[in-house]
PDB file of N, CA and C in Angstrom:
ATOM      1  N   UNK A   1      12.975   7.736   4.944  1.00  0.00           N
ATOM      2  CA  UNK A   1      12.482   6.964   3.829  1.00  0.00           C
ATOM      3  C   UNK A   1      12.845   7.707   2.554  1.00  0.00           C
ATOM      4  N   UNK A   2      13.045   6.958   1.518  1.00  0.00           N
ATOM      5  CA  UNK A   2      13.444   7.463   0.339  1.00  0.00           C
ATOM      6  C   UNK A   2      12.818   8.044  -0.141  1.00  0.00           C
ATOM      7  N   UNK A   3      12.503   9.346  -1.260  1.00  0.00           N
ATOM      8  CA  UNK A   3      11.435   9.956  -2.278  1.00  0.00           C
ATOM      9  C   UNK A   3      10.430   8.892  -2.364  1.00  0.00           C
ATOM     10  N   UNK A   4      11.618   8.198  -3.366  1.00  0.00           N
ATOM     11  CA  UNK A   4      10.753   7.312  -4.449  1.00  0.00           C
ATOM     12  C   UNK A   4      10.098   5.925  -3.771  1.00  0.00           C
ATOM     13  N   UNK A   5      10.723   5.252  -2.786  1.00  0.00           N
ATOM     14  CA  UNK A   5      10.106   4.032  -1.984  1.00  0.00           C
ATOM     15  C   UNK A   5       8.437   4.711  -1.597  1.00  0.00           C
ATOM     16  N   UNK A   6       8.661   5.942  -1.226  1.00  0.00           N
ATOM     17  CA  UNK A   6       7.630   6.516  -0.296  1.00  0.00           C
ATOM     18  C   UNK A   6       6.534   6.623  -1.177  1.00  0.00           C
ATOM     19  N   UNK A   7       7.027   6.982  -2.052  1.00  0.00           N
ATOM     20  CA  UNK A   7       5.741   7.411  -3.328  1.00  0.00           C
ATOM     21  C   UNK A   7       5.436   5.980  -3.743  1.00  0.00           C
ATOM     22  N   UNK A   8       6.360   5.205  -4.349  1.00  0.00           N
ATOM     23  CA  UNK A   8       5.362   3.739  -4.029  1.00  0.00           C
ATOM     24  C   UNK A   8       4.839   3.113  -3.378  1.00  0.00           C
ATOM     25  N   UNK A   9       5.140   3.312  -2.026  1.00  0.00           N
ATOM     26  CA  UNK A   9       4.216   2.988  -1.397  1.00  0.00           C
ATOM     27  C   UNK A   9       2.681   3.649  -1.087  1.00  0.00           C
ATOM     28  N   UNK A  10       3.013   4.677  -1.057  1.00  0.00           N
ATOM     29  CA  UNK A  10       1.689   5.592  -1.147  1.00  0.00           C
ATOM     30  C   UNK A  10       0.813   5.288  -2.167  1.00  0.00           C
ATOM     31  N   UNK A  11       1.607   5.189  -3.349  1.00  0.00           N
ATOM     32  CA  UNK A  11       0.928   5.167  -4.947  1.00  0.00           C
ATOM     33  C   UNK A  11       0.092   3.742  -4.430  1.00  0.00           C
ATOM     34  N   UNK A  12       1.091   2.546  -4.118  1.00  0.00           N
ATOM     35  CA  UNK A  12       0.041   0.743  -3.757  1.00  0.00           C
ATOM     36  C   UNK A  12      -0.998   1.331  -2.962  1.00  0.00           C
ATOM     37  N   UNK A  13      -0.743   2.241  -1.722  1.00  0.00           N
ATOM     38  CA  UNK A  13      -1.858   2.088  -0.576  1.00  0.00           C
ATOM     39  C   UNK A  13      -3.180   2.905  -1.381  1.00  0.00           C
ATOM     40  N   UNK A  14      -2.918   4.103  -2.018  1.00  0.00           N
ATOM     41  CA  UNK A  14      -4.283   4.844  -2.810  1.00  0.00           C
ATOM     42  C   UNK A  14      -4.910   3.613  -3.836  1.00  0.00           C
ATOM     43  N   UNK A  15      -3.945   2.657  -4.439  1.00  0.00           N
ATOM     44  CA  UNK A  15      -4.192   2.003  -5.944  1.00  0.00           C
ATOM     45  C   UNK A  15      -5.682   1.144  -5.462  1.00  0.00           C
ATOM     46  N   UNK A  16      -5.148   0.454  -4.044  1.00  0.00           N
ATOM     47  CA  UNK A  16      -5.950  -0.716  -3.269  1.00  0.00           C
ATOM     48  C   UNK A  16      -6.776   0.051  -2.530  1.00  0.00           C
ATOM     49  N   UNK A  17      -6.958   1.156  -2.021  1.00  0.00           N
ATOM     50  CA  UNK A  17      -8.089   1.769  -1.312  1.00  0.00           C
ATOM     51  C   UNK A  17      -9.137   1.894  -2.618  1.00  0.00           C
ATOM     52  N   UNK A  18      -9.163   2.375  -3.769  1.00  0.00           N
ATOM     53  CA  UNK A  18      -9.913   2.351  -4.742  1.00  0.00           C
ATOM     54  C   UNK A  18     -10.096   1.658  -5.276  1.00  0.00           C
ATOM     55  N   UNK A  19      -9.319   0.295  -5.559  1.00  0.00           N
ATOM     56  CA  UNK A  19     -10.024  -0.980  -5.833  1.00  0.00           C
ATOM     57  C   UNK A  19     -10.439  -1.577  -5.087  1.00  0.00           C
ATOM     58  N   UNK A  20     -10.186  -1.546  -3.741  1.00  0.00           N
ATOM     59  CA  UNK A  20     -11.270  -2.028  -2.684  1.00  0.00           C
ATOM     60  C   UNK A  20     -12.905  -1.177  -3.169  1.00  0.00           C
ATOM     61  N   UNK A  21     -12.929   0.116  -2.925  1.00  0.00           N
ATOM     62  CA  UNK A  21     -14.037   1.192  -2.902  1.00  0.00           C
ATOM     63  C   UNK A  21     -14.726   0.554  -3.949  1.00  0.00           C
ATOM     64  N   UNK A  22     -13.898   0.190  -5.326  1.00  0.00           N
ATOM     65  CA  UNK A  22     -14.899   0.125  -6.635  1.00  0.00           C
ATOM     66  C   UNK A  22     -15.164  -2.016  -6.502  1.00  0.00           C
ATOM     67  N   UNK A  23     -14.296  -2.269  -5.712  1.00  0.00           N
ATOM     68  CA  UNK A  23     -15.025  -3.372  -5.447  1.00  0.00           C
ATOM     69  C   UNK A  23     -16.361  -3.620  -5.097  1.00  0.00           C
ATOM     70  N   UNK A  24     -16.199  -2.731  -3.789  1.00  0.00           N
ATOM     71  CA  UNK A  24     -17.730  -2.892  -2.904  1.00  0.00           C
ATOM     72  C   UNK A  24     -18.648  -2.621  -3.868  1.00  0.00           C
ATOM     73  N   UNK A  25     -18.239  -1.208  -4.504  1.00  0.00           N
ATOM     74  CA  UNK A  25     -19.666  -0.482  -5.172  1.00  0.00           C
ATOM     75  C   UNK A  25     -20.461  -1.475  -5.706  1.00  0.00           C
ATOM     76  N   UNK A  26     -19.673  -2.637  -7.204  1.00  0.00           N
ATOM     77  CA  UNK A  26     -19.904  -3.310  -7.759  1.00  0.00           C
ATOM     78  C   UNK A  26     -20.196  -4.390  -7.434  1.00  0.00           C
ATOM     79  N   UNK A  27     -19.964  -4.611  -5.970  1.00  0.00           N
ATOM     80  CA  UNK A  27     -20.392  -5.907  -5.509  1.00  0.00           C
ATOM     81  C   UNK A  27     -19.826  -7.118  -6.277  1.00  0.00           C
ATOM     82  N   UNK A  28     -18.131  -7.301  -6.177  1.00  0.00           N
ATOM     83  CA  UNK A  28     -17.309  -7.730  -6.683  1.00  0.00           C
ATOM     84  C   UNK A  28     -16.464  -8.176  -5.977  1.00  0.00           C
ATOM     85  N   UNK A  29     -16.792  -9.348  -5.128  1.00  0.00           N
ATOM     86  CA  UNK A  29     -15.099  -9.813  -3.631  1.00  0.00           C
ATOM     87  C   UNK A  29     -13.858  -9.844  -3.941  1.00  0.00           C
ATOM     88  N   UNK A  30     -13.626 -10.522  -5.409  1.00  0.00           N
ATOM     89  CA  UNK A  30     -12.456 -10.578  -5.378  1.00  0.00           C
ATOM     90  C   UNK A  30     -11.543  -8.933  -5.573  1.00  0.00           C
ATOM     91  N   UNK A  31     -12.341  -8.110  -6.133  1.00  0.00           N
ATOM     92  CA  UNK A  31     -11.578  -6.982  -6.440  1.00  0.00           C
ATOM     93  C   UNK A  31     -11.555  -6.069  -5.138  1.00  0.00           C
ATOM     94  N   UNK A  32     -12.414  -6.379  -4.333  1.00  0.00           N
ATOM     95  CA  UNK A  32     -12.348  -6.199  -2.718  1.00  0.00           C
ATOM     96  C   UNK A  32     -10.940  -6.866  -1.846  1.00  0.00           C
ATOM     97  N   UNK A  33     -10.937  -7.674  -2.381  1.00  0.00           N
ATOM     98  CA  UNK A  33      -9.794  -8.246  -1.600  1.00  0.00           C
ATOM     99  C   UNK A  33      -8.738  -8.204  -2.102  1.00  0.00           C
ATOM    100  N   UNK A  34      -8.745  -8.094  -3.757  1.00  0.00           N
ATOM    101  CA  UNK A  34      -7.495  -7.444  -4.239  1.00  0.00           C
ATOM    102  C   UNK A  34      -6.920  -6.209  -3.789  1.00  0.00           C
ATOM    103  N   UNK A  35      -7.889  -5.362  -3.634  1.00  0.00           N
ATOM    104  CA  UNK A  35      -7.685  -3.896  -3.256  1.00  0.00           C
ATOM    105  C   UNK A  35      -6.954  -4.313  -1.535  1.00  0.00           C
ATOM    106  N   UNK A  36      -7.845  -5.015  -1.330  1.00  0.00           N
ATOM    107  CA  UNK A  36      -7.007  -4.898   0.444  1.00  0.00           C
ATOM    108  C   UNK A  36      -5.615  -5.663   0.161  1.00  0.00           C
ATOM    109  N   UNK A  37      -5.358  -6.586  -0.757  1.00  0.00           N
ATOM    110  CA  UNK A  37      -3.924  -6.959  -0.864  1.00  0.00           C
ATOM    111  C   UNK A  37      -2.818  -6.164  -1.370  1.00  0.00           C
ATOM    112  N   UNK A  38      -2.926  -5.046  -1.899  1.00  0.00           N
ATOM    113  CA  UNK A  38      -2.526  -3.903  -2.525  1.00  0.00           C
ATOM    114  C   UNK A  38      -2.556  -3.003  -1.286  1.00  0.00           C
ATOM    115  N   UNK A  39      -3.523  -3.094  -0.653  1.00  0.00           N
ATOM    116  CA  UNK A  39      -3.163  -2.071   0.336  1.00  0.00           C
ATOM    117  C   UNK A  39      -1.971  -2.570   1.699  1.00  0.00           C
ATOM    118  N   UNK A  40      -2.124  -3.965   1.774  1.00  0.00           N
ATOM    119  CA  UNK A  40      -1.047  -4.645   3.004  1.00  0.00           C
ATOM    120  C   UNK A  40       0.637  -4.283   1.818  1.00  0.00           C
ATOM    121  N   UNK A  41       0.483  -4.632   0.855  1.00  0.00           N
ATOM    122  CA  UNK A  41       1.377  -4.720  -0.340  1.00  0.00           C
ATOM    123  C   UNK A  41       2.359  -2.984   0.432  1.00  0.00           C
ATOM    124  N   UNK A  42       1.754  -1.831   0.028  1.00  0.00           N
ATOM    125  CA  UNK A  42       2.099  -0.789   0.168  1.00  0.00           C
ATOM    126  C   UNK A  42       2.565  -0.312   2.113  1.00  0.00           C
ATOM    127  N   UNK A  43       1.662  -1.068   2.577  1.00  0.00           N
ATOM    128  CA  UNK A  43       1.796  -0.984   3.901  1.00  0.00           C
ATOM    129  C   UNK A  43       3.070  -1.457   4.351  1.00  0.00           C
ATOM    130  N   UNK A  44       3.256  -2.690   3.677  1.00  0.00           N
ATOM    131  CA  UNK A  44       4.755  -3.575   3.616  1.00  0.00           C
ATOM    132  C   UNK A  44       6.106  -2.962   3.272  1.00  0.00           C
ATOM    133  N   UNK A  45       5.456  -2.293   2.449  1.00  0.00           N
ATOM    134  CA  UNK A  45       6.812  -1.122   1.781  1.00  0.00           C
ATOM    135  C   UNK A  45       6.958  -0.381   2.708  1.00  0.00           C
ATOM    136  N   UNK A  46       6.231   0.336   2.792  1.00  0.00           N
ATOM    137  CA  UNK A  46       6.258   1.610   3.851  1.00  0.00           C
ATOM    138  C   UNK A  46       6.658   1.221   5.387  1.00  0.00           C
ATOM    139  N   UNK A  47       6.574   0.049   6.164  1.00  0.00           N
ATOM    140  CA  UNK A  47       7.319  -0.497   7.146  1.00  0.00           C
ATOM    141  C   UNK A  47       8.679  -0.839   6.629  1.00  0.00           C
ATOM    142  N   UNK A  48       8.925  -1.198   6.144  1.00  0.00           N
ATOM    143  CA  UNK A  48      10.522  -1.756   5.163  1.00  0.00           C
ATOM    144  C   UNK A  48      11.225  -0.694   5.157  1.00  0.00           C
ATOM    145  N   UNK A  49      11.073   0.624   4.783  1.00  0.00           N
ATOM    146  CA  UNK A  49      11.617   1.345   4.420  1.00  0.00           C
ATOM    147  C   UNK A  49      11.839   2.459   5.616  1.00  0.00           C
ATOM    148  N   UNK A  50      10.637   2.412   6.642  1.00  0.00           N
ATOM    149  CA  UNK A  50      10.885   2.530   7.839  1.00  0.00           C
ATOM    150  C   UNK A  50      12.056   2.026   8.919  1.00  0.00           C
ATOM    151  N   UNK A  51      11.797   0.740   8.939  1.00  0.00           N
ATOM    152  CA  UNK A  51      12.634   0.196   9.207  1.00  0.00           C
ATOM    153  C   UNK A  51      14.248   0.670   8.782  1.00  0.00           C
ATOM    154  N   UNK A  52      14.508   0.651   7.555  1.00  0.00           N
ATOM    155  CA  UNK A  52      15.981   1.248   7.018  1.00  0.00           C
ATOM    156  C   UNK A  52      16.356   2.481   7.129  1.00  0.00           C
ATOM    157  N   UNK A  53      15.138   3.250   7.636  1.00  0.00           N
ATOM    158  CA  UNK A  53      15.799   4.970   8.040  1.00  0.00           C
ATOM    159  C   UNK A  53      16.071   4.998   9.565  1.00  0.00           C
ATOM    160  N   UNK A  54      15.350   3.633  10.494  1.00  0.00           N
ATOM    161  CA  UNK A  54      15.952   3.864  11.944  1.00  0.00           C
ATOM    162  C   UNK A  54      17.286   3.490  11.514  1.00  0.00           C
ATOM    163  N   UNK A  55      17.664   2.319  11.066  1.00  0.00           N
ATOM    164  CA  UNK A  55      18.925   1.672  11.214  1.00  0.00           C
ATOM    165  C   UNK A  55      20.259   3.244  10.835  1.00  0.00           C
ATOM    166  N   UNK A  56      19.223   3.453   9.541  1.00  0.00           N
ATOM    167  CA  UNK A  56      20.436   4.713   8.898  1.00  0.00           C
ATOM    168  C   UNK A  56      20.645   5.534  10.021  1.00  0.00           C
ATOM    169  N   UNK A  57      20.297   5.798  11.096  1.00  0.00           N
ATOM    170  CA  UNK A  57      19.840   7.257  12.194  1.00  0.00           C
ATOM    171  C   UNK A  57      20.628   7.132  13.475  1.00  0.00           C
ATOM    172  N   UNK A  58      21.039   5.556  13.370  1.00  0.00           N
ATOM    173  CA  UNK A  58      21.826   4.836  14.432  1.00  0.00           C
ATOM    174  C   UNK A  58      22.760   4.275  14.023  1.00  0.00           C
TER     175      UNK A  58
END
């Protein structure tokens, strides 16, 4: 995986774990579920880019 793919993806998956977290606190769904869409968001990357380092390896 690339530096920089990796770090965005990491950067989406932390962004949405804490807007999930400050969702709940506040008792706020949609920013709950934003946060979890941010987190599939980063998850998405991070398979994608997975994906393109088997292909590179073979």
């Amino acid at each position: 995986m690339s530096g920089t793919e990796k770090t965005k993806a990491q950067a989406e998956q932390a962004k949405g774990k804490a807007k999930e977290a400050m969702g709940r606190m506040v008792g706020n769904e949609r920013m709950t579920a934003d946060g979890h869409a941010d987190q599939a968001k980063g998850n998405a990357r991070q398979a994608k880019e997975d994906v393109k380092d088997t292909f590179r390896r073979h």
